[in-house]
Protein backbone atom coordinates (compact mmCIF):
# COMPACT_ATOMS: atom_id res chain seq x y z
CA UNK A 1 89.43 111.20 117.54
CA UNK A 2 89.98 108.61 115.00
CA UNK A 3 86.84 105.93 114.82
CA UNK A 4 86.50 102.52 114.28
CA UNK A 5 84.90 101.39 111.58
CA UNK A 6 84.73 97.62 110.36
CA UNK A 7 86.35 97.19 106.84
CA UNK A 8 87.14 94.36 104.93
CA UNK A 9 91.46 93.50 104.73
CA UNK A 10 92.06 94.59 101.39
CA UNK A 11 90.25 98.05 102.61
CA UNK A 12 91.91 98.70 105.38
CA UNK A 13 95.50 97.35 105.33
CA UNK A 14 97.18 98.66 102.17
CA UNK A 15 95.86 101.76 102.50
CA UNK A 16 97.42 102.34 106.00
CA UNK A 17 101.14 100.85 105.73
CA UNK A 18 101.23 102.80 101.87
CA UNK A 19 100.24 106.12 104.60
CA UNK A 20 103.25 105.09 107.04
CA UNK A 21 105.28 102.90 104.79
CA UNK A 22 108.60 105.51 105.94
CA UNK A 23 108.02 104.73 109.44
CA UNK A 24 107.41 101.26 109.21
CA UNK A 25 110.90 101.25 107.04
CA UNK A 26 112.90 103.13 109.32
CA UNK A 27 111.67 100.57 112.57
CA UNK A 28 112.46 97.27 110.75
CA UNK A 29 115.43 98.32 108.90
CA UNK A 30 116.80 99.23 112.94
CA UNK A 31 115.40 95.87 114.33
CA UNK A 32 117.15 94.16 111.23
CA UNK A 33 120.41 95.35 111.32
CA UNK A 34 120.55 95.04 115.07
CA UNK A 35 120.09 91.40 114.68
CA UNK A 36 117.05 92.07 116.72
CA UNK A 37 113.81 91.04 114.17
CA UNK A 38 114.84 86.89 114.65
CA UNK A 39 111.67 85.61 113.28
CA UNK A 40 112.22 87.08 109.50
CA UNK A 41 115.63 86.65 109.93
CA UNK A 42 114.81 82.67 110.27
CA UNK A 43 112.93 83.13 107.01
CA UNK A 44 115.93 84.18 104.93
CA UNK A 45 118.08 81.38 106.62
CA UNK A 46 114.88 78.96 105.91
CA UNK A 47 114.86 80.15 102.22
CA UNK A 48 118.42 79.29 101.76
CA UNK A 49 118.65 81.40 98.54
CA UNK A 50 122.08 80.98 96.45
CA UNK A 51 123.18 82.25 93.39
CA UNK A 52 121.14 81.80 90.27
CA UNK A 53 117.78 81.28 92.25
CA UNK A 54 114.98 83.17 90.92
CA UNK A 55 112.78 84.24 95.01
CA UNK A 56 109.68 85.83 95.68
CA UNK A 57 109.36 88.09 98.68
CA UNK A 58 105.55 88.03 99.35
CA UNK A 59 104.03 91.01 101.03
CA UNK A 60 107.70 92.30 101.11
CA UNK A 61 106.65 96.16 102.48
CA UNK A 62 109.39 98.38 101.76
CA UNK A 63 111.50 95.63 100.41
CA UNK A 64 113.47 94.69 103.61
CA UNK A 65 113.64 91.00 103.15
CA UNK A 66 113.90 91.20 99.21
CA UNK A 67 117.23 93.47 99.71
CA UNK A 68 119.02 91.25 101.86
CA UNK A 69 117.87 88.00 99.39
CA UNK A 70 118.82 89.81 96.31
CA UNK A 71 122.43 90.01 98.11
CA UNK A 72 122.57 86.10 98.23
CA UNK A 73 121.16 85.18 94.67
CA UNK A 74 123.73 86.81 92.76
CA UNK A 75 124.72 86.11 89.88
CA UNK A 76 122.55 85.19 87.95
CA UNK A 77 119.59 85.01 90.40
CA UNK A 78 116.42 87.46 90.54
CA UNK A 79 114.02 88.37 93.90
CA UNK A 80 110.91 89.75 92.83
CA UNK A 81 108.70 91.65 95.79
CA UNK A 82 105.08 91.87 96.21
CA UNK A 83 102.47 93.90 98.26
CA UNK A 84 98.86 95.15 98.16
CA UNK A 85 100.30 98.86 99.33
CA UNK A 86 101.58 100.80 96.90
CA UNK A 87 103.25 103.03 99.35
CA UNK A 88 105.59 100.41 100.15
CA UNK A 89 106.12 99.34 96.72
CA UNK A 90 107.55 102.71 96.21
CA UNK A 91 110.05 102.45 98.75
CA UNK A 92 110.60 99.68 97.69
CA UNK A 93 111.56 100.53 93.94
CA UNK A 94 113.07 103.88 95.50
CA UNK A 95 116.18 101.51 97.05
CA UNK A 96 116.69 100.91 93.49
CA UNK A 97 118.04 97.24 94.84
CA UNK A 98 120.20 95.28 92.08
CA UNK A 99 118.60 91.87 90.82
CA UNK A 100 114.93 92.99 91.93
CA UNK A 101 112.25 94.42 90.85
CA UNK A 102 108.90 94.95 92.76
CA UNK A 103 104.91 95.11 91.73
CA UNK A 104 101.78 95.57 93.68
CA UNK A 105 100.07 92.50 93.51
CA UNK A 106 97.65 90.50 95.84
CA UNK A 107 99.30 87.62 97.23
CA UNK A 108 96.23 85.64 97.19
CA UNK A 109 95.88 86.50 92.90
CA UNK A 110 99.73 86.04 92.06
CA UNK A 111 100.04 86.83 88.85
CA UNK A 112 102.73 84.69 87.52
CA UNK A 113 103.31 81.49 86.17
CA UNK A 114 103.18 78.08 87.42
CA UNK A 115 106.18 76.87 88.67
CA UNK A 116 108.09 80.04 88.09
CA UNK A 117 110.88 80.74 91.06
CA UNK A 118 113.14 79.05 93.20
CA UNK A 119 111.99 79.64 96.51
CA UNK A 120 109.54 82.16 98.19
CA UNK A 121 109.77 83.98 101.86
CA UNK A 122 107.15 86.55 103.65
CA UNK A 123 107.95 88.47 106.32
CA UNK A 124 105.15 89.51 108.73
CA UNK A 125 102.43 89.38 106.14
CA UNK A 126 99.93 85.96 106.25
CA UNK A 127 98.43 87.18 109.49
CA UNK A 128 97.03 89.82 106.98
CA UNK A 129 95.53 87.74 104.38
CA UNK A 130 91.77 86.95 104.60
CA UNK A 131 91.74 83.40 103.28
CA UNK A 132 95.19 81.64 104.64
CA UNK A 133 94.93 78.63 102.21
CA UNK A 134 94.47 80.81 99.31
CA UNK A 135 97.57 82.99 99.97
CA UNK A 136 99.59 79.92 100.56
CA UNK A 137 97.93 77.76 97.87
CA UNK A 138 98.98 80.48 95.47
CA UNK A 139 102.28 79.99 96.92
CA UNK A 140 102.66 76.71 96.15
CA UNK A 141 101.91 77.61 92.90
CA UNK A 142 104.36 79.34 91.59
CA UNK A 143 106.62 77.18 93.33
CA UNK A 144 109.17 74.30 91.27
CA UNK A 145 109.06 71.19 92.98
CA UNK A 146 111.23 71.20 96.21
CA UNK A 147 110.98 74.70 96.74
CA UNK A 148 111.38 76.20 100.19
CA UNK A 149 108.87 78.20 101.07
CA UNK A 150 109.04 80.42 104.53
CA UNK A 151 106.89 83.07 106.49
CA UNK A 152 107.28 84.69 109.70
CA UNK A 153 103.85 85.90 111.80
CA UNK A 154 103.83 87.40 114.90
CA UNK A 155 101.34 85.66 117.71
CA UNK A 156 102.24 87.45 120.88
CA UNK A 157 103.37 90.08 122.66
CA UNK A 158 105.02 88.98 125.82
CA UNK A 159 105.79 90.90 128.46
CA UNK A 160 102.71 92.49 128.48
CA UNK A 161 104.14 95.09 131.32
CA UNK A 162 104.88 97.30 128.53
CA UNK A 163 102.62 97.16 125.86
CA UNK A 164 100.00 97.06 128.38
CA UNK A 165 101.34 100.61 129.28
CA UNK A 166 101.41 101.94 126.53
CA UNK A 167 98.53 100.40 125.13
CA UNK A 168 96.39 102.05 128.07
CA UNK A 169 97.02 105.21 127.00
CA UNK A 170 96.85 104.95 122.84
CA UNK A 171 93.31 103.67 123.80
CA UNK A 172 92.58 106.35 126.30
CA UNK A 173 93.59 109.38 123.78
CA UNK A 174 93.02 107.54 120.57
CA UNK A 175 90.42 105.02 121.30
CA UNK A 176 89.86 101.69 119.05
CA UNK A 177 91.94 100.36 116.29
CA UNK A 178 89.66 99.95 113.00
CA UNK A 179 89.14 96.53 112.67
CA UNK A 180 88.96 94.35 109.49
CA UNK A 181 85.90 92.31 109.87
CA UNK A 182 87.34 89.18 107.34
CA UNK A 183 90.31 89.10 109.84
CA UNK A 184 89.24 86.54 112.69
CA UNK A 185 89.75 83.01 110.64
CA UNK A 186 93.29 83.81 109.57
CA UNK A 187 94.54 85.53 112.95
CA UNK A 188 93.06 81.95 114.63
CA UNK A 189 94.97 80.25 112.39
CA UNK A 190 98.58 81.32 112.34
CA UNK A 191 98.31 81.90 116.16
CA UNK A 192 98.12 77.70 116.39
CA UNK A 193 100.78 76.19 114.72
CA UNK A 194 98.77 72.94 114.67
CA UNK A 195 96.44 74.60 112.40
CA UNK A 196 98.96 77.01 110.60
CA UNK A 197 100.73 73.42 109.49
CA UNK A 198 97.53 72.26 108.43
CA UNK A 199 97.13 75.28 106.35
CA UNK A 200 100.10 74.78 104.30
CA UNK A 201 99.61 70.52 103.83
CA UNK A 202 95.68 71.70 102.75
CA UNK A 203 97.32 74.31 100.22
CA UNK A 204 99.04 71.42 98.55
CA UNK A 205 102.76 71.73 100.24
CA UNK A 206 104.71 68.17 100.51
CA UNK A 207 105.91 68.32 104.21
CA UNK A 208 105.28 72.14 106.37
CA UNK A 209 106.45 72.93 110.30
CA UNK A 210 106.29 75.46 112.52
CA UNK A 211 108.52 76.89 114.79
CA UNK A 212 108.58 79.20 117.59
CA UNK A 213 110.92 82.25 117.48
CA UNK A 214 111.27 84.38 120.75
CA UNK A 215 112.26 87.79 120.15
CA UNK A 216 113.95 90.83 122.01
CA UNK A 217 113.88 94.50 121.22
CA UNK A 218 115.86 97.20 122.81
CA UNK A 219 114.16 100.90 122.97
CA UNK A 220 116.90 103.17 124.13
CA UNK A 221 114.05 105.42 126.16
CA UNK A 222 110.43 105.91 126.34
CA UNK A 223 110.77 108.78 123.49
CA UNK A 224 112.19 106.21 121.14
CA UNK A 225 109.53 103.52 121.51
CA UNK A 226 106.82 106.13 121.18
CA UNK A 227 108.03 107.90 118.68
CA UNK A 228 107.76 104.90 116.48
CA UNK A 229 103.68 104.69 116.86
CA UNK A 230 103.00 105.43 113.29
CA UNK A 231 105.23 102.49 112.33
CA UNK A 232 102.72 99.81 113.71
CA UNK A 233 99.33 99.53 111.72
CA UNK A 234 96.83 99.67 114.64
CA UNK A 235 98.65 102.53 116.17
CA UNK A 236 99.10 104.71 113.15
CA UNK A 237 95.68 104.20 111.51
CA UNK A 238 94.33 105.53 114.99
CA UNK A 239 96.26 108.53 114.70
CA UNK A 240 95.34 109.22 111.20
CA UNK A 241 93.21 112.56 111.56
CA UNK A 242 93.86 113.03 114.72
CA UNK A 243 94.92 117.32 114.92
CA UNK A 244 98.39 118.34 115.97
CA UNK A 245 97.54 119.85 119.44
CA UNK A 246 95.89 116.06 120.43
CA UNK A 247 98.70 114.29 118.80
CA UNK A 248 101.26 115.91 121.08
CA UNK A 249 99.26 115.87 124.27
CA UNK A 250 99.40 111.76 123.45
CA UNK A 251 102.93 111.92 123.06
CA UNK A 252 103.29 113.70 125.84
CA UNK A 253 101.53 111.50 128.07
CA UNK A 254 102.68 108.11 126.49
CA UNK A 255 106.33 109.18 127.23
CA UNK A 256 105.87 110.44 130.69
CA UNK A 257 103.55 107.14 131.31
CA UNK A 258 106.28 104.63 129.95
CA UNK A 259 108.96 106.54 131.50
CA UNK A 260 107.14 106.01 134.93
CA UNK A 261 106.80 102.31 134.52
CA UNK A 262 110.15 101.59 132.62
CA UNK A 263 112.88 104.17 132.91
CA UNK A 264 115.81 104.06 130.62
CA UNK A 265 116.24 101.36 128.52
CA UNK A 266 113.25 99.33 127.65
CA UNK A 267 113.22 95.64 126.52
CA UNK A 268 109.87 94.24 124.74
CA UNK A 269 109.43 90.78 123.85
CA UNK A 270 107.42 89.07 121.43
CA UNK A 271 106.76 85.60 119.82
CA UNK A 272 106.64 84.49 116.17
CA UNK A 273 105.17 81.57 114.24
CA UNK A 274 107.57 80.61 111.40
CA UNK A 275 106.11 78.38 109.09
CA UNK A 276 108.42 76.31 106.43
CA UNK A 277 107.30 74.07 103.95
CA UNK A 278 108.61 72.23 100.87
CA UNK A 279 106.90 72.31 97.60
């Protein structure tokens, strides 16, 4: 059984999306196209790229954001991705995505100029970052004046019926998540938009909000939603090392437990912080 072990961020994290960057591809590509993943999809209408605009996609993953930016910027425009895992930076490149090009890169060390693109968007990646106001300072950096600058982070899982289902058992076969021991300050932060605002007006940002974004998902069955385990972090670095025979019996009992509580369809909803600010 996998163990828990405290790590720092930049120790843990990267290594275990580059392990299931596929899976985490193949969930948000779904969620995307269904219309379904409404908190990045307020980033890219938040970002407002057009063409000619040179955008960064920070922690972009597999590039899901960046592709549908790089669509909107042409001609003449550029999106240029960024993450710490070089698994999804592969994907990423893989897509082979016209007007973008992608490098592993720490979004809290950017290594470009001042003042050097149009606009800048992250999907689901602050909450990851051990120093907030660094990530976003570095933002604002490379930022022109008047720049838009948006970032989606996810605070909640509401009803809790079924995560707390399946949760039960992940933690009963697979016991805790690893946890990253730098992680507390930054998870506080973006979960109060008060202070998540703050963040970005203390990182140098001319005017910052945050809004709320509810979100739906639909899981056709139990099988479905389980089978997509290795595409969230805490659930996939659990199951790294676990042995074949133990990672079947989980299966096994995850689906028939879900299937219990929810059959047929099942709906999960969560809640996302979307920040926007003007450099």
């Amino acid at each position: 059984m996998a163990q828990s072990q405290p790590l720092k961020s930049k120790d843990l994290f990267p290594a275990v999306f580059s392990r299931h960057a596929l899976a985490y591809e193949r969930r948000l590509e779904d969620v995307m196209e269904r219309g379904e993943a409404l908190g990045r999809l307020r980033v890219i209408e938040l970002v407002a790229a057009h063409p000619g605009m040179r955008v960064v996609d920070l922690a972009c993953g597999p590039g899901t954001l960046s592709r549908r930016l790089a669509l909107q910027v042409v001609p003449g425009g550029e999106v240029v991705g960024v993450d710490l895992a070089p698994g999804m930076i592969e994907l990423a490149r893989a897509a082979g995505t016209p007007n973008s090009r992608f490098e592993v890169m720490d979004i809290e060390q950017l290594s470009f100029d001042d003042e050097s693109f149009d606009g800048a968007a992250c999907g689901h990646g602050l909450q990851f970052v051990p120093h907030l106001v660094v990530a976003l300072r570095e933002a604002r950096r490379i930022l022109r004046p008047n720049a838009r600058f948006a970032a989606s982070v996810p605070v909640e899982r509401a009803v809790a019926s079924v995560w707390a289902v399946l949760d039960a058992v992940v933690d009963r076969w697979l016991g805790p998540a690893p946890s990253a021991v730098d992680q507390k300050p930054t998870r506080d932060a973006v979960a109060d938009p008060n202070r998540l605002t703050q963040a970005a007006l203390d990182a140098g940002f001319a005017s910052a909000r945050v809004e709320l974004i509810e979100e739906a998902v639909r899981w056709a069955s139990a099988e479905q939603m389980v089978s997509m385990c290795t595409s969230w972090w805490d659930c996939a670095a659990r199951l790294d090392g676990v042995d074949a025979q133990r990672r079947k019996e989980f299966t096994d009992d995850a689906i028939a437990t879900l299937r219990r509580a929810h059959p047929g369809e099942i709906e999960t909803t969560g809640l996302n912080h979307v920040l926007f600010a003007i450099a």
